[in-house]
C-alpha atoms as a PDB file:
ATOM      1  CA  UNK A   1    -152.603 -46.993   6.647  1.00  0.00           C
ATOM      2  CA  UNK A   2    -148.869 -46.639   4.997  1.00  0.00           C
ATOM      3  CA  UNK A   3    -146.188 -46.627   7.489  1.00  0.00           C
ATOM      4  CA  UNK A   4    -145.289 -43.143   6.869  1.00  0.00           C
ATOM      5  CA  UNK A   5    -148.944 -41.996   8.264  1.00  0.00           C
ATOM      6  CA  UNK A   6    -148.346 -44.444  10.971  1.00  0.00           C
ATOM      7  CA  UNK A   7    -145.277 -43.341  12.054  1.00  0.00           C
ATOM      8  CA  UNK A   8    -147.047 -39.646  12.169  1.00  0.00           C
ATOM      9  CA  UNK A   9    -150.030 -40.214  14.037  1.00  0.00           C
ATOM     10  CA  UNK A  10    -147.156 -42.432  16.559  1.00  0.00           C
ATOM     11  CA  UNK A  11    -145.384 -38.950  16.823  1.00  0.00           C
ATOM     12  CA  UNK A  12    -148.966 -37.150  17.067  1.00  0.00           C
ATOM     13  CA  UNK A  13    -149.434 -39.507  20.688  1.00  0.00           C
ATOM     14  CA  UNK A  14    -146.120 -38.955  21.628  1.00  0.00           C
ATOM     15  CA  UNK A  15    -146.146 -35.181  21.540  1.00  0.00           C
ATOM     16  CA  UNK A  16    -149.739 -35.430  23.624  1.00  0.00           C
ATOM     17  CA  UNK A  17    -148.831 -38.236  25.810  1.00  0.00           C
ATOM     18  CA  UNK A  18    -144.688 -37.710  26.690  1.00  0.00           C
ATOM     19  CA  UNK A  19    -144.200 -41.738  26.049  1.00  0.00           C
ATOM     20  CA  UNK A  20    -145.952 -44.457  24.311  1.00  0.00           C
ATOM     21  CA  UNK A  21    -145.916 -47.988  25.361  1.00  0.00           C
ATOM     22  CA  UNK A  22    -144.973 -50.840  22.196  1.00  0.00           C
ATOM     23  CA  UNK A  23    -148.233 -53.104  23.190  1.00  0.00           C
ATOM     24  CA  UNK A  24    -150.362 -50.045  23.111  1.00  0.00           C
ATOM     25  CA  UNK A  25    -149.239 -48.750  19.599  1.00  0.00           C
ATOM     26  CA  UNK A  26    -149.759 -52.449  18.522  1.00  0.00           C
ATOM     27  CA  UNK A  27    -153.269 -52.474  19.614  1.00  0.00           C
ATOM     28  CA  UNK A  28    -154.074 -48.700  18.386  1.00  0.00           C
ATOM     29  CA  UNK A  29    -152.769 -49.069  14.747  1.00  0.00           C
ATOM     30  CA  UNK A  30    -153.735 -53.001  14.316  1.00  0.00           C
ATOM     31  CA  UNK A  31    -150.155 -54.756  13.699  1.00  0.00           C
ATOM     32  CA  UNK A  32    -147.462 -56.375  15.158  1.00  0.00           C
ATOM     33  CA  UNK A  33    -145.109 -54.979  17.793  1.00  0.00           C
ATOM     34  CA  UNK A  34    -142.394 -55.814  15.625  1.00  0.00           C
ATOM     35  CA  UNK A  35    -143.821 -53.612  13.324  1.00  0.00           C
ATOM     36  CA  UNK A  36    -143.872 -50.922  15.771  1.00  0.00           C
ATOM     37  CA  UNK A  37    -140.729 -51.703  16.814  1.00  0.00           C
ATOM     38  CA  UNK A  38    -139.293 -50.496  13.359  1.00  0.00           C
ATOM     39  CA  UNK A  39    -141.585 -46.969  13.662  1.00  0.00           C
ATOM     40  CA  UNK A  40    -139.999 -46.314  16.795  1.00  0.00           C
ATOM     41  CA  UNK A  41    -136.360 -47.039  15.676  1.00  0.00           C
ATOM     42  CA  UNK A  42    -136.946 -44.819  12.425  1.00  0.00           C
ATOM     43  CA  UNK A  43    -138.191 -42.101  14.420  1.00  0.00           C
ATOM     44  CA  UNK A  44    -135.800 -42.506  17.116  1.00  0.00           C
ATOM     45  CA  UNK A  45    -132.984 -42.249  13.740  1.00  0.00           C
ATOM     46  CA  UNK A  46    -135.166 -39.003  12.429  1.00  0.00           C
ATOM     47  CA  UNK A  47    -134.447 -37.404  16.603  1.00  0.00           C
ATOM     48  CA  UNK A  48    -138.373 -37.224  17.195  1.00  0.00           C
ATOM     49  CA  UNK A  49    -138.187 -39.464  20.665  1.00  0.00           C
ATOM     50  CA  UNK A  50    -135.868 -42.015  22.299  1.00  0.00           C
ATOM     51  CA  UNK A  51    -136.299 -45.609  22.837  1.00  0.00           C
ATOM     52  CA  UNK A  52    -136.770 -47.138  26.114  1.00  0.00           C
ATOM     53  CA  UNK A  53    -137.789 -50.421  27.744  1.00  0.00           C
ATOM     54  CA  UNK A  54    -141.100 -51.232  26.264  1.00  0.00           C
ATOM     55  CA  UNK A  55    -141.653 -48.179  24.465  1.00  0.00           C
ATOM     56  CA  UNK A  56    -140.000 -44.786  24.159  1.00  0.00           C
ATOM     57  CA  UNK A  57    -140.167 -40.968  25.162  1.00  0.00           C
ATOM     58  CA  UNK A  58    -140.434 -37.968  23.954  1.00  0.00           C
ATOM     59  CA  UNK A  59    -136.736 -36.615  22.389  1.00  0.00           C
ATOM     60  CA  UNK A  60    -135.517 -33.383  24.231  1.00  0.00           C
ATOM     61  CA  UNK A  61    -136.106 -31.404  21.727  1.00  0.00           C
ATOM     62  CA  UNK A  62    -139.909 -31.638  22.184  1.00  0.00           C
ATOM     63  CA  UNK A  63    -139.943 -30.839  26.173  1.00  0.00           C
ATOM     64  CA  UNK A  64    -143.217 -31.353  27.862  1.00  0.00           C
ATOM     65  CA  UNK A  65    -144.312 -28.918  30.697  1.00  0.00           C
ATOM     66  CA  UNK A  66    -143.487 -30.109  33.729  1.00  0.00           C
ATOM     67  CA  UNK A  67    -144.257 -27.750  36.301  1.00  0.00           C
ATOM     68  CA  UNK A  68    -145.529 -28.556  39.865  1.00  0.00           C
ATOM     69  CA  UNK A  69    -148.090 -26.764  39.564  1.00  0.00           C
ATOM     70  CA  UNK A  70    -149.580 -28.499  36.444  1.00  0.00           C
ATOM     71  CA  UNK A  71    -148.706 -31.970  37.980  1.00  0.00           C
ATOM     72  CA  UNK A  72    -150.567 -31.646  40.845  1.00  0.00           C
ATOM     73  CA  UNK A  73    -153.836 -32.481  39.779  1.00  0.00           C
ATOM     74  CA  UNK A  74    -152.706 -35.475  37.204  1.00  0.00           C
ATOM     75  CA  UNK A  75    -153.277 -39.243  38.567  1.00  0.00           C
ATOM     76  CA  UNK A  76    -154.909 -37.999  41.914  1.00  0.00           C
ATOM     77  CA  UNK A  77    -156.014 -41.211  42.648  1.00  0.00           C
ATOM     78  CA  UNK A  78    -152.878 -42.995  42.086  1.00  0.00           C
ATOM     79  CA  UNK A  79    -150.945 -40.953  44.022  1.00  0.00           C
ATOM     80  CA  UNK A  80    -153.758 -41.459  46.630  1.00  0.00           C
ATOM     81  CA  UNK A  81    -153.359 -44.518  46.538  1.00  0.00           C
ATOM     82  CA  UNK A  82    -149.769 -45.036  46.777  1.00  0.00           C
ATOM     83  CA  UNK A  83    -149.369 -42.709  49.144  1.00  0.00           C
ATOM     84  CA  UNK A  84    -151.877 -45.016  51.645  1.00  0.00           C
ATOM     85  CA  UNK A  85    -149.280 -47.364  51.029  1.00  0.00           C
ATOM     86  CA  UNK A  86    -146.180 -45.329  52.094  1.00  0.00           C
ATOM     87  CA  UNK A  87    -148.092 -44.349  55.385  1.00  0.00           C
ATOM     88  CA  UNK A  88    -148.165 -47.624  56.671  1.00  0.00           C
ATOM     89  CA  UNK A  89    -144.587 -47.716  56.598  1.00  0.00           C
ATOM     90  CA  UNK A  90    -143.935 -45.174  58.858  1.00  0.00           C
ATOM     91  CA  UNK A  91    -143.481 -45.626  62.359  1.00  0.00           C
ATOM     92  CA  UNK A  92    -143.820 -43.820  65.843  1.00  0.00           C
ATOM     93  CA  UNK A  93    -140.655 -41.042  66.400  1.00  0.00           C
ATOM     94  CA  UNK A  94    -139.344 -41.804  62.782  1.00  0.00           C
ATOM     95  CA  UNK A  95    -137.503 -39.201  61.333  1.00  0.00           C
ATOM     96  CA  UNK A  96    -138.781 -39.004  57.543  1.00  0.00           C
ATOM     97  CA  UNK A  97    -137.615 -36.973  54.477  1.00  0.00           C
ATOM     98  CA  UNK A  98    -140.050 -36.313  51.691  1.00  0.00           C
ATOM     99  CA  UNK A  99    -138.644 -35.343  48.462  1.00  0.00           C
ATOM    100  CA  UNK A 100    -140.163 -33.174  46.007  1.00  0.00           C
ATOM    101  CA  UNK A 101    -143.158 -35.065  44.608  1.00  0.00           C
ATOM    102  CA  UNK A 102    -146.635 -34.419  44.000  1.00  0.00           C
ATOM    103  CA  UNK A 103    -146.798 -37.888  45.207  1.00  0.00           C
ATOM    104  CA  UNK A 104    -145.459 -37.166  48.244  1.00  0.00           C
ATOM    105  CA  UNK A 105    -148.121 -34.204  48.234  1.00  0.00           C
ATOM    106  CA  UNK A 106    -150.892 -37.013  48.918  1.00  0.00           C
ATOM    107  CA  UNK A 107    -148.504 -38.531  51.780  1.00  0.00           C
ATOM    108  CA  UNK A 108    -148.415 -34.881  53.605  1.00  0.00           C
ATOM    109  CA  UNK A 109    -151.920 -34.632  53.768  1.00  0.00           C
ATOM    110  CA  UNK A 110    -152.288 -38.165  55.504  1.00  0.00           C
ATOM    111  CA  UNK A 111    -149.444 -37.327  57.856  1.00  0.00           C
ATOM    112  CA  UNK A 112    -150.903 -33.922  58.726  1.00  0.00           C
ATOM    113  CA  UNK A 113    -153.856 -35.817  60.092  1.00  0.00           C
ATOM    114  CA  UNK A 114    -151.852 -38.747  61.743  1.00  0.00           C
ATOM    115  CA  UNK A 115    -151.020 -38.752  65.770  1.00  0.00           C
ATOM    116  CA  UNK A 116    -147.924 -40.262  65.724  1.00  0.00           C
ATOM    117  CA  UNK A 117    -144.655 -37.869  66.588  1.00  0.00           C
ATOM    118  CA  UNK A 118    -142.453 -37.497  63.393  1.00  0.00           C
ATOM    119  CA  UNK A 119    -139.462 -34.846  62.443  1.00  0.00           C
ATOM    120  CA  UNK A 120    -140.119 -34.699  58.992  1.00  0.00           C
ATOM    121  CA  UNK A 121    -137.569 -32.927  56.435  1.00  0.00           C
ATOM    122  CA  UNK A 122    -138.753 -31.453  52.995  1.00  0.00           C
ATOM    123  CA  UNK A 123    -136.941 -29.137  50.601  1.00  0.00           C
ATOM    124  CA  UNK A 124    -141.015 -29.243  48.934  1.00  0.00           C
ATOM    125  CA  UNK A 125    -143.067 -25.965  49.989  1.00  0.00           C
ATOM    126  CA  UNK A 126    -146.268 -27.711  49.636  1.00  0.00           C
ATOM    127  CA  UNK A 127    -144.941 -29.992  51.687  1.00  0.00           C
ATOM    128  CA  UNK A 128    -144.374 -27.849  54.616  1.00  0.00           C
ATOM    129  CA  UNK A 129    -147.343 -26.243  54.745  1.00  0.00           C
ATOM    130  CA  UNK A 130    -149.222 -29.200  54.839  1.00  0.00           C
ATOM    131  CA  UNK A 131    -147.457 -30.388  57.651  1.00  0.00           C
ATOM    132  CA  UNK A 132    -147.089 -27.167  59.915  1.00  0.00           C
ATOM    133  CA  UNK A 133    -151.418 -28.469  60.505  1.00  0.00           C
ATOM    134  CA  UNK A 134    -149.904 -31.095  62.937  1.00  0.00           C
ATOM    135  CA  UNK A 135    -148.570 -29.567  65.880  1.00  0.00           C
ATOM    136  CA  UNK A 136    -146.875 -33.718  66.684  1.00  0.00           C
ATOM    137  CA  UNK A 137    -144.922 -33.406  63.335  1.00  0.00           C
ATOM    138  CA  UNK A 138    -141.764 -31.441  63.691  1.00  0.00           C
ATOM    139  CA  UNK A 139    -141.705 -30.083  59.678  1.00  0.00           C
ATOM    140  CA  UNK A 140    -137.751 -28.863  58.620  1.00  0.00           C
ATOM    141  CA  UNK A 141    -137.254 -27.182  55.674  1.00  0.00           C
ATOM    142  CA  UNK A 142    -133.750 -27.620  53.506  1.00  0.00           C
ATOM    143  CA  UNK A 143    -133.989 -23.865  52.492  1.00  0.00           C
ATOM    144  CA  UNK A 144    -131.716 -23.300  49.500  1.00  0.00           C
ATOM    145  CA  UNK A 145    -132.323 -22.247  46.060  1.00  0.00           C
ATOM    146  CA  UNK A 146    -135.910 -21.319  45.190  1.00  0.00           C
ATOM    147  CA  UNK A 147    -137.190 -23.443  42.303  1.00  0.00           C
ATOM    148  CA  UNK A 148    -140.527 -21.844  40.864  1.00  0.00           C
ATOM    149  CA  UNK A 149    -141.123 -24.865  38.522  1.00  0.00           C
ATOM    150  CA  UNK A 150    -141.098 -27.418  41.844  1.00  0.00           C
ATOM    151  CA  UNK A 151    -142.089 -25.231  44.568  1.00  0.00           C
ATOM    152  CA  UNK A 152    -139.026 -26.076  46.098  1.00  0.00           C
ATOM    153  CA  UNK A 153    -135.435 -25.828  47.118  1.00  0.00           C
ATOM    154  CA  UNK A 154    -132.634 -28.013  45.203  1.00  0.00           C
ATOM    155  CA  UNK A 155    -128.670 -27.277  44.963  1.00  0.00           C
ATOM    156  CA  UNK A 156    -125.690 -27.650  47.047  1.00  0.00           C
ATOM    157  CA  UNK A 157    -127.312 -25.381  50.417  1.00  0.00           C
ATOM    158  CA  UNK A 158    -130.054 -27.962  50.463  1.00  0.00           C
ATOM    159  CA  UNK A 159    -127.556 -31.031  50.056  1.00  0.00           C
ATOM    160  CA  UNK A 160    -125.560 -29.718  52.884  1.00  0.00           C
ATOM    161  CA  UNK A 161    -128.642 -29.453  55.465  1.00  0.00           C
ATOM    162  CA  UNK A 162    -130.095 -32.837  54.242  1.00  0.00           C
ATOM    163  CA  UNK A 163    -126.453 -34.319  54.959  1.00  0.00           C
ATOM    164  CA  UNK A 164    -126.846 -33.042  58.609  1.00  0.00           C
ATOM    165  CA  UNK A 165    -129.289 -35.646  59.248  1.00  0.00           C
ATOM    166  CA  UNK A 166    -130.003 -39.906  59.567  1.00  0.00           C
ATOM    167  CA  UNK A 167    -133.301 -40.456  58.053  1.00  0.00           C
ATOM    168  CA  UNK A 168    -134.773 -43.767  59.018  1.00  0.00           C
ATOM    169  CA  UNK A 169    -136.737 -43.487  55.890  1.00  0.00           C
ATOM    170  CA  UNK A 170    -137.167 -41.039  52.543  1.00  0.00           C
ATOM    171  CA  UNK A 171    -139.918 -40.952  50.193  1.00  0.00           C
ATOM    172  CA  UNK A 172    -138.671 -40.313  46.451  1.00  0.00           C
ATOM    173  CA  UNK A 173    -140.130 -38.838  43.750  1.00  0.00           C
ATOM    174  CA  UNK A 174    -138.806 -40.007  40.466  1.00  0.00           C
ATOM    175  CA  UNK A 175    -139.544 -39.356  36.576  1.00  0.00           C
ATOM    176  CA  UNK A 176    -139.031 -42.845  35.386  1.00  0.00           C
ATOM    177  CA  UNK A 177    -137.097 -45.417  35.477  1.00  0.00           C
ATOM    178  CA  UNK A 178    -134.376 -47.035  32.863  1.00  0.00           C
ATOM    179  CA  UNK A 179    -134.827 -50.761  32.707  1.00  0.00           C
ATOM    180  CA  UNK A 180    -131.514 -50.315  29.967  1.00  0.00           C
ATOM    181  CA  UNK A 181    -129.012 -49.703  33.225  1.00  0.00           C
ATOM    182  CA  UNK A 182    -131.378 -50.631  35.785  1.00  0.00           C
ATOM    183  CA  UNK A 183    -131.652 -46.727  37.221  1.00  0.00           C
ATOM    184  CA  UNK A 184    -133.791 -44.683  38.503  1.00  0.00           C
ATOM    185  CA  UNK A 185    -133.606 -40.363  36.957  1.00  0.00           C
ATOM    186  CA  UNK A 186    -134.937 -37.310  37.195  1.00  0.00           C
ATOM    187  CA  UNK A 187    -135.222 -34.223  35.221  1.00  0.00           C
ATOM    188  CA  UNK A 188    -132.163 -31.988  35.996  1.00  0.00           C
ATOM    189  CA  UNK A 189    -128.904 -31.843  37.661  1.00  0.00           C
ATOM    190  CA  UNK A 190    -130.115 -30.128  40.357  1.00  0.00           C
ATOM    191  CA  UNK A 191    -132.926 -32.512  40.956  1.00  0.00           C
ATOM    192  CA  UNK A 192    -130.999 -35.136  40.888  1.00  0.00           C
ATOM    193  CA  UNK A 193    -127.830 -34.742  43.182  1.00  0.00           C
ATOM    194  CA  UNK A 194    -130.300 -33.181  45.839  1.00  0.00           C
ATOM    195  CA  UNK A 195    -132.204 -36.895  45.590  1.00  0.00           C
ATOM    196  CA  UNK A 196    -128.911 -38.683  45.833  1.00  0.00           C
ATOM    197  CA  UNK A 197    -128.400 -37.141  48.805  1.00  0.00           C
ATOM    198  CA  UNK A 198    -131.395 -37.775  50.705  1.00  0.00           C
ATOM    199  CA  UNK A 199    -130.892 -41.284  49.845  1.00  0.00           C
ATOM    200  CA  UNK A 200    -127.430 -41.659  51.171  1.00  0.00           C
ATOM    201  CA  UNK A 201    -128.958 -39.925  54.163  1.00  0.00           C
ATOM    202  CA  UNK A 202    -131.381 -42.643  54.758  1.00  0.00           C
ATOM    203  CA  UNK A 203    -131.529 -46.187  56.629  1.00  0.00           C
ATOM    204  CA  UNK A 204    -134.650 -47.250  54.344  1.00  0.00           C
ATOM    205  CA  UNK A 205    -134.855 -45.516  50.692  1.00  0.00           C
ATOM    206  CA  UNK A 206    -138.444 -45.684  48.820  1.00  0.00           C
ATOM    207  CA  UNK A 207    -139.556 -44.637  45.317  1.00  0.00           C
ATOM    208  CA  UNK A 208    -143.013 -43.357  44.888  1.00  0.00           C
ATOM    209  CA  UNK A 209    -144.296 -43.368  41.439  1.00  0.00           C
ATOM    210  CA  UNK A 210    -147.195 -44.382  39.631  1.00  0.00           C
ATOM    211  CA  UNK A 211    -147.202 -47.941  37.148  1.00  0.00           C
ATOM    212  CA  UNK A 212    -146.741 -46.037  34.277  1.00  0.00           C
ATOM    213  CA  UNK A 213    -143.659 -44.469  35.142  1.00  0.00           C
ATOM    214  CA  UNK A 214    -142.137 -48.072  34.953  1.00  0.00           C
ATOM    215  CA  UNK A 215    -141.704 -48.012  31.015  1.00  0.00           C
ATOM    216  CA  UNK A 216    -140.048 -44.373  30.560  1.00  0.00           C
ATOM    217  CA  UNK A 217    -137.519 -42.277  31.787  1.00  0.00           C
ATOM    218  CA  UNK A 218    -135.637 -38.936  32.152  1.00  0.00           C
ATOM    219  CA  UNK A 219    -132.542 -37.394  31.609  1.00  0.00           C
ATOM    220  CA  UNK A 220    -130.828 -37.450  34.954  1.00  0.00           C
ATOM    221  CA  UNK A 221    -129.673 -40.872  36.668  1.00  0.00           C
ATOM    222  CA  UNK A 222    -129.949 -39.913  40.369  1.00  0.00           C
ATOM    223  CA  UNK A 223    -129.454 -43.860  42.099  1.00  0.00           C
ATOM    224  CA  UNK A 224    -129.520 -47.145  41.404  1.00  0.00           C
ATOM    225  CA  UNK A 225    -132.688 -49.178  41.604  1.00  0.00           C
ATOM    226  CA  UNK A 226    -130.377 -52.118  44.192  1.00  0.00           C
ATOM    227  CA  UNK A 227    -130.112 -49.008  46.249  1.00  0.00           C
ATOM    228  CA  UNK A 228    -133.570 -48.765  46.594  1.00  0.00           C
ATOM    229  CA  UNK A 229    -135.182 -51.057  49.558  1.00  0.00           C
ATOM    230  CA  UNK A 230    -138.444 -50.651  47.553  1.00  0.00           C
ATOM    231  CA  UNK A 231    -140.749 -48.971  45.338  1.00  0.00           C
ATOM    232  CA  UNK A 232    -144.343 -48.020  45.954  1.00  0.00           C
ATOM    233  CA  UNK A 233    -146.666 -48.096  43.411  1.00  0.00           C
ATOM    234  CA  UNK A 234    -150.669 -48.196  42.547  1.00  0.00           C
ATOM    235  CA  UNK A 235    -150.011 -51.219  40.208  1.00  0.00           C
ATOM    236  CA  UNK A 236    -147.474 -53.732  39.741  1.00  0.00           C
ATOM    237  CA  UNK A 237    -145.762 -53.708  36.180  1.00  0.00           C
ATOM    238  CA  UNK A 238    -145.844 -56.055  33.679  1.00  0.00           C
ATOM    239  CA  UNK A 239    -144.310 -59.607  34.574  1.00  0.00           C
ATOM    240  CA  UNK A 240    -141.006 -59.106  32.881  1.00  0.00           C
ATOM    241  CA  UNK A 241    -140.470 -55.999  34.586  1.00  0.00           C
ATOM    242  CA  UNK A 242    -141.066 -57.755  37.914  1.00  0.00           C
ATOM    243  CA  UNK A 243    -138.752 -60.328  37.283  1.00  0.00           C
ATOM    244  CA  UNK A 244    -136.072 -57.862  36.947  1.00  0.00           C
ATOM    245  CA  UNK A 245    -136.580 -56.300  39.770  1.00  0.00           C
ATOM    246  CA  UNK A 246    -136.717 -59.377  41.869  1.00  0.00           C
ATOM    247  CA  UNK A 247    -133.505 -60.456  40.588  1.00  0.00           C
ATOM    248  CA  UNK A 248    -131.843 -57.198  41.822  1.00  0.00           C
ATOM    249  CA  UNK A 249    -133.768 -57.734  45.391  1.00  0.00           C
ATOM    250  CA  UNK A 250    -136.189 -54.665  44.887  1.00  0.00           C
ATOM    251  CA  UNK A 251    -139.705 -55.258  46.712  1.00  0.00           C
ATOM    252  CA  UNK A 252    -142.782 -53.678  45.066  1.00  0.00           C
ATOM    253  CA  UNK A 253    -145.738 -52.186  47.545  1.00  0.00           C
ATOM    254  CA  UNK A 254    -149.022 -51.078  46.553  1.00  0.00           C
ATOM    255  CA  UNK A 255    -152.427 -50.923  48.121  1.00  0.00           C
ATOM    256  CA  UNK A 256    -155.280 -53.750  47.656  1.00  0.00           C
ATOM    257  CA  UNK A 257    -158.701 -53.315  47.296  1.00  0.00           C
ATOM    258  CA  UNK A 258    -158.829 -56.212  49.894  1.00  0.00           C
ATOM    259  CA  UNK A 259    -156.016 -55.298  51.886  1.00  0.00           C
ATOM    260  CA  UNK A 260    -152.573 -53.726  52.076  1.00  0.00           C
ATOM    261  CA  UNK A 261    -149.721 -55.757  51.117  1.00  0.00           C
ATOM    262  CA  UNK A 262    -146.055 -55.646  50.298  1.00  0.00           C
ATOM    263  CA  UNK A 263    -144.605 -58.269  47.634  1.00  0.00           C
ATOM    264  CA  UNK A 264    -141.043 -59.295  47.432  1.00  0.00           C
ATOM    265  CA  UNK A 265    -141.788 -60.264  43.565  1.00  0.00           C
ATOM    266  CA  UNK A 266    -140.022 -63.319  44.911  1.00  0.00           C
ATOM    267  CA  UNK A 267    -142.268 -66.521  44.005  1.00  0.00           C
ATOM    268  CA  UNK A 268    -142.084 -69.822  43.010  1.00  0.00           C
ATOM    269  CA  UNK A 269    -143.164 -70.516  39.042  1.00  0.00           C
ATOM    270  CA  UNK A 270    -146.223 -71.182  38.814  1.00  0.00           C
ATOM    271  CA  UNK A 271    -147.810 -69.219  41.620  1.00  0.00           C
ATOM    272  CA  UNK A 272    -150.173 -66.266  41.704  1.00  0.00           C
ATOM    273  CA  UNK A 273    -149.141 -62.962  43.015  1.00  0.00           C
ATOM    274  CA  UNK A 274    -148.279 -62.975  46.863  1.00  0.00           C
ATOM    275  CA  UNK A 275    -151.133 -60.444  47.154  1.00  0.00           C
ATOM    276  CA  UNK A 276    -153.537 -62.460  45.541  1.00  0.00           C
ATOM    277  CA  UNK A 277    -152.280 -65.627  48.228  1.00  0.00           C
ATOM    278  CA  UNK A 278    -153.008 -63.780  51.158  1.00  0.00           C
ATOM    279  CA  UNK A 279    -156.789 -62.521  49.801  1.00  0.00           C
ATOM    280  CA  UNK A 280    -157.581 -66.135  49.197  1.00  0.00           C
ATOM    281  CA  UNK A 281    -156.101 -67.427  52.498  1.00  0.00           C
ATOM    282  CA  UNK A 282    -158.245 -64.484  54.340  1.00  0.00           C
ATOM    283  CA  UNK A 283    -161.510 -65.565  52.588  1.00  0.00           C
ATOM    284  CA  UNK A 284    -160.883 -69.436  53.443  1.00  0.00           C
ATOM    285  CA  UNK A 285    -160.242 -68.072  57.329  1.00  0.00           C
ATOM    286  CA  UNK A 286    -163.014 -65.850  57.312  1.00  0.00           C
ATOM    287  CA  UNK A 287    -165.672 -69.005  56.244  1.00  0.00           C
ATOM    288  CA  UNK A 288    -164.650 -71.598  59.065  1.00  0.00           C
END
């Protein structure tokens, strides 16, 4: 294959996929990454996509639809998944905000079977609804401006309600994150100061997003990741991107097949994951 097809059938993914990952690309097309390296730099010169940590995303000029309503169904299980996760977090008389997320979708439904007494504040209709089941969950909306493409409300009359309260915890939905300037964005303007809000609202501040969402991001900068006491995930990134957030104090969650765990990232060279640890310690405990 001549690099010009290559560098075509990289834009073909791209279009289809929103992002491509460097590794990948090397593996599809059979050279180095160095090689792709180059592709993506002469496209990113040509204005077809940007570059980002690992990879790159789509440019702006090729938006991909992003609508609630067609993210719902996308990574179910993931979001299952991480949203298992963010449950065991919460605790009795907590007063929560969930952002708008189809991630945080998953977490309603678990809540809206849970017993324990929450006031829970949303500016995400799906959200509400969900929640309005459980007659022990106070469920607040933000009101605001109506955002068809989110389901939900986002601009200065949601910031101000969200400002009215102290959240011992928020749940935030994200679009990627920027390894470049160590940030965490969003779509829009809108989006995005509405976020930042919530999180300066909040004792504990979490990111829910799936693995993938590690190597690409959006337009809007809304915090940065330091700010963040943690993000929950369905997989841990690659090792590299783990040591970066360890050295800005960021713990990673995500559910086990074995059991739930939290890791700090924090670990000695030469060890396993913490998860990993604590499977082998229960299996050792379980045989005496």
């Amino acid at each position: 294959m001549f690099i010009e097809e290559r560098q075509i059938a990289i834009e073909k993914v791209l279009r289809e996929e929103g992002k491509v990952r460097t590794r990948e690309l090397s593996e599809m097309f059979q050279v180095t990454e160095d090689c792709i390296r180059k592709d993506l730099k002469t496209l990113e010169n040509a204005g077809k996509l940007k570059r980002t940590y690992g990879g790159a995303i789509l440019s702006q000029d090729y938006p991909l639809e992003r609508d609630v309503i067609d993210r719902r169904n996308y990574h179910v299980d993931k979001k299952m998944v991480i949203a298992a996760k963010a449950m065991t977090l919460i605790k009795e008389r907590e007063a929560i905000f969930l952002d708008i997320s189809t991630t945080n979708i998953e977490l309603a439904k678990l809540l809206a079977k849970s017993k324990m007494q929450l006031t829970v504040v949303s500016n995400m209709i799906d959200i509400l609804q969900l929640l309005a089941q459980n007659p022990k969950i106070t469920a607040i909306g933000t009101g605001g401006i109506m955002y068809p493409t989110v389901n939900g409300f986002l601009g200065s009359a949601a910031i101000q309600v969200i400002r009215q309260y102290s959240f011992d915890r928020a749940f935030m939905g994200s679009c990627g994150i920027d390894m470049m300037d160590h940030t965490v964005t969003t779509l829009g303007v809108e989006d995005g100061l509405t976020k930042k809000a919530a999180i300066e609202s909040s004792r504990h501040k979490y990111a829910v997003m799936e693995r993938e969402k590690f190597y690409f991001n959006e337009s809007y900068k809304f915090t940065q990741l330091d700010e963040l006491d943690g993000i929950i995930t369905d997989e841990f990134p690659d090792q590299s991107v783990q040591d970066m957030l360890d050295s800005l104090g960021v713990t990673l969650y995500k559910e086990t097949a074995a059991r739930e765990c939290s890791n700090k990232v924090t670990r000695p060279a030469g060890m396993g994951i913490i998860c990993e640890i604590i499977r082998m310690q229960s299996i050792v405990i379980a045989a005496m």
